[in-house]
N, C-alpha and C. Protein backbone atom coordinates (compact mmCIF):
# COMPACT_ATOMS: atom_id res chain seq x y z
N UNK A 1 -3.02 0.43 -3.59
CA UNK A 1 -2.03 0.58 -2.52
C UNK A 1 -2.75 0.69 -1.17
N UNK A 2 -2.20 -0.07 0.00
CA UNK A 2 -2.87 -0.24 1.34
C UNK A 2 -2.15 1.32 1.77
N UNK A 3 -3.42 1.57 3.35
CA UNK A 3 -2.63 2.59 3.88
C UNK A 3 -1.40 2.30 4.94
N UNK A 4 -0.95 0.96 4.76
CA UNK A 4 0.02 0.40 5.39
C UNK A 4 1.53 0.96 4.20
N UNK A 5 1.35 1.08 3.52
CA UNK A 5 2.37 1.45 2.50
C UNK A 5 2.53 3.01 1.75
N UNK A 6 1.27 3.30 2.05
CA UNK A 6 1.41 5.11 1.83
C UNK A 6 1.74 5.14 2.83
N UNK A 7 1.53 5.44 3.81
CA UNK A 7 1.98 5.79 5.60
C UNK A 7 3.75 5.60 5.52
N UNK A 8 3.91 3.95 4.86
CA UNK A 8 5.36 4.01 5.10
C UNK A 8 5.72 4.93 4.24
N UNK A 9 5.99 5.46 3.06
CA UNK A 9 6.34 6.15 1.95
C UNK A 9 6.00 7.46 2.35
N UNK A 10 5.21 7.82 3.23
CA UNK A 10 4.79 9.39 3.58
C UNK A 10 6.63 9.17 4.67
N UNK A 11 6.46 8.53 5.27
CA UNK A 11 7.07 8.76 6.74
C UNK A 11 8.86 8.40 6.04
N UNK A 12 8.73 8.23 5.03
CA UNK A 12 10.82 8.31 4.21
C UNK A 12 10.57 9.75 4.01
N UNK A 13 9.51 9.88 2.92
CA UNK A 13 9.51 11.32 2.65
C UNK A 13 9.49 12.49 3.53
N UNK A 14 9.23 12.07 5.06
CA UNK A 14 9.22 13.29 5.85
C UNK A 14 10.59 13.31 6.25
N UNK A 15 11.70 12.19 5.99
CA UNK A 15 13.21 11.68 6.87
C UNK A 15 13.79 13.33 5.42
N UNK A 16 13.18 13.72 4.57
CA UNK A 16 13.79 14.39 3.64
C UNK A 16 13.30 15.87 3.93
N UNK A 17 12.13 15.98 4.21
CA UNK A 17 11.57 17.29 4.37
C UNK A 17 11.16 18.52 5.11
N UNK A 18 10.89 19.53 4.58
CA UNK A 18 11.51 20.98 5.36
C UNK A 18 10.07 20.58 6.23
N UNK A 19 10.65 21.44 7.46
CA UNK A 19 9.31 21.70 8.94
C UNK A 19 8.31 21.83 8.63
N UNK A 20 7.59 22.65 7.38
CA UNK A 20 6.81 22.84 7.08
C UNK A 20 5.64 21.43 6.27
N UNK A 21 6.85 21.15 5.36
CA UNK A 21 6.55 20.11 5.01
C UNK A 21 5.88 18.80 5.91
N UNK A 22 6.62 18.35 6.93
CA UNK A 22 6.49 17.43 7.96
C UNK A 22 5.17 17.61 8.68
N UNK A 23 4.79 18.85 8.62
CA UNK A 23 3.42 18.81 9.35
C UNK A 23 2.38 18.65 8.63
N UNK A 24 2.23 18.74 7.64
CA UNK A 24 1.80 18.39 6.54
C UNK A 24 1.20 17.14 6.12
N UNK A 25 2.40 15.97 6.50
CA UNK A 25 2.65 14.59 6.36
C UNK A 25 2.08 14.14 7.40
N UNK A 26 2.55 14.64 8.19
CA UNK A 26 1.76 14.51 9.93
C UNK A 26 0.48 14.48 9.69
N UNK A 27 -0.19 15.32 9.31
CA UNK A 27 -1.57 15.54 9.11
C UNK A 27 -2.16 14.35 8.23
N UNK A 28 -1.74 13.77 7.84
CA UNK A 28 -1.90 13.08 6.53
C UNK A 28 -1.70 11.85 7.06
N UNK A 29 -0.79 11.60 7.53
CA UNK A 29 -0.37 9.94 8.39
C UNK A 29 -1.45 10.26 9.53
N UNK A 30 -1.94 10.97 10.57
CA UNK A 30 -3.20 11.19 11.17
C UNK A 30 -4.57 10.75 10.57
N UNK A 31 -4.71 11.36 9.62
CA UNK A 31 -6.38 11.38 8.97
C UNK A 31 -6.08 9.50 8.29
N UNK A 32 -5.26 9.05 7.45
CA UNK A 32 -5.11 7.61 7.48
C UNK A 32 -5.26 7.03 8.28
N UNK A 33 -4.57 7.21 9.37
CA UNK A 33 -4.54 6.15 10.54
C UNK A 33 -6.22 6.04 11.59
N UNK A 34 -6.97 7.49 11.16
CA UNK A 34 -7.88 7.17 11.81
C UNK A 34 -9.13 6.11 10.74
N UNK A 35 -10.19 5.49 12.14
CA UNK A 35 -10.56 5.03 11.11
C UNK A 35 -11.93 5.27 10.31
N UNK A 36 -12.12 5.54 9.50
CA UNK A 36 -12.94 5.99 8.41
C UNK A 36 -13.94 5.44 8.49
N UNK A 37 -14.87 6.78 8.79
CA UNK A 37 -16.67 7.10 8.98
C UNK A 37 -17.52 6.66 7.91
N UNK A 38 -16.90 5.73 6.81
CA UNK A 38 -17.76 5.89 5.89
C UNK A 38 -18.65 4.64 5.91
């Protein structure tokens, strides 16, 4: 799976989830989107 398609699937799942949750996802659609040191 690309991070073009987790990102989308993170970002339905945040249209569902508590505040807490969302920052969470946030964090997560962040660290994907940057781009990777390796």
């Amino acid at each position: 799976m690309n991070k073009d398609k987790i990102i989308q699937k993170l970002n339905i799942a945040k249209i569902g989830a508590r505040h807490e949750a969302k920052k969470l996802i946030d964090e997560v659609i962040k660290e994907l989107s940057e781009p990777q040191a390796e």
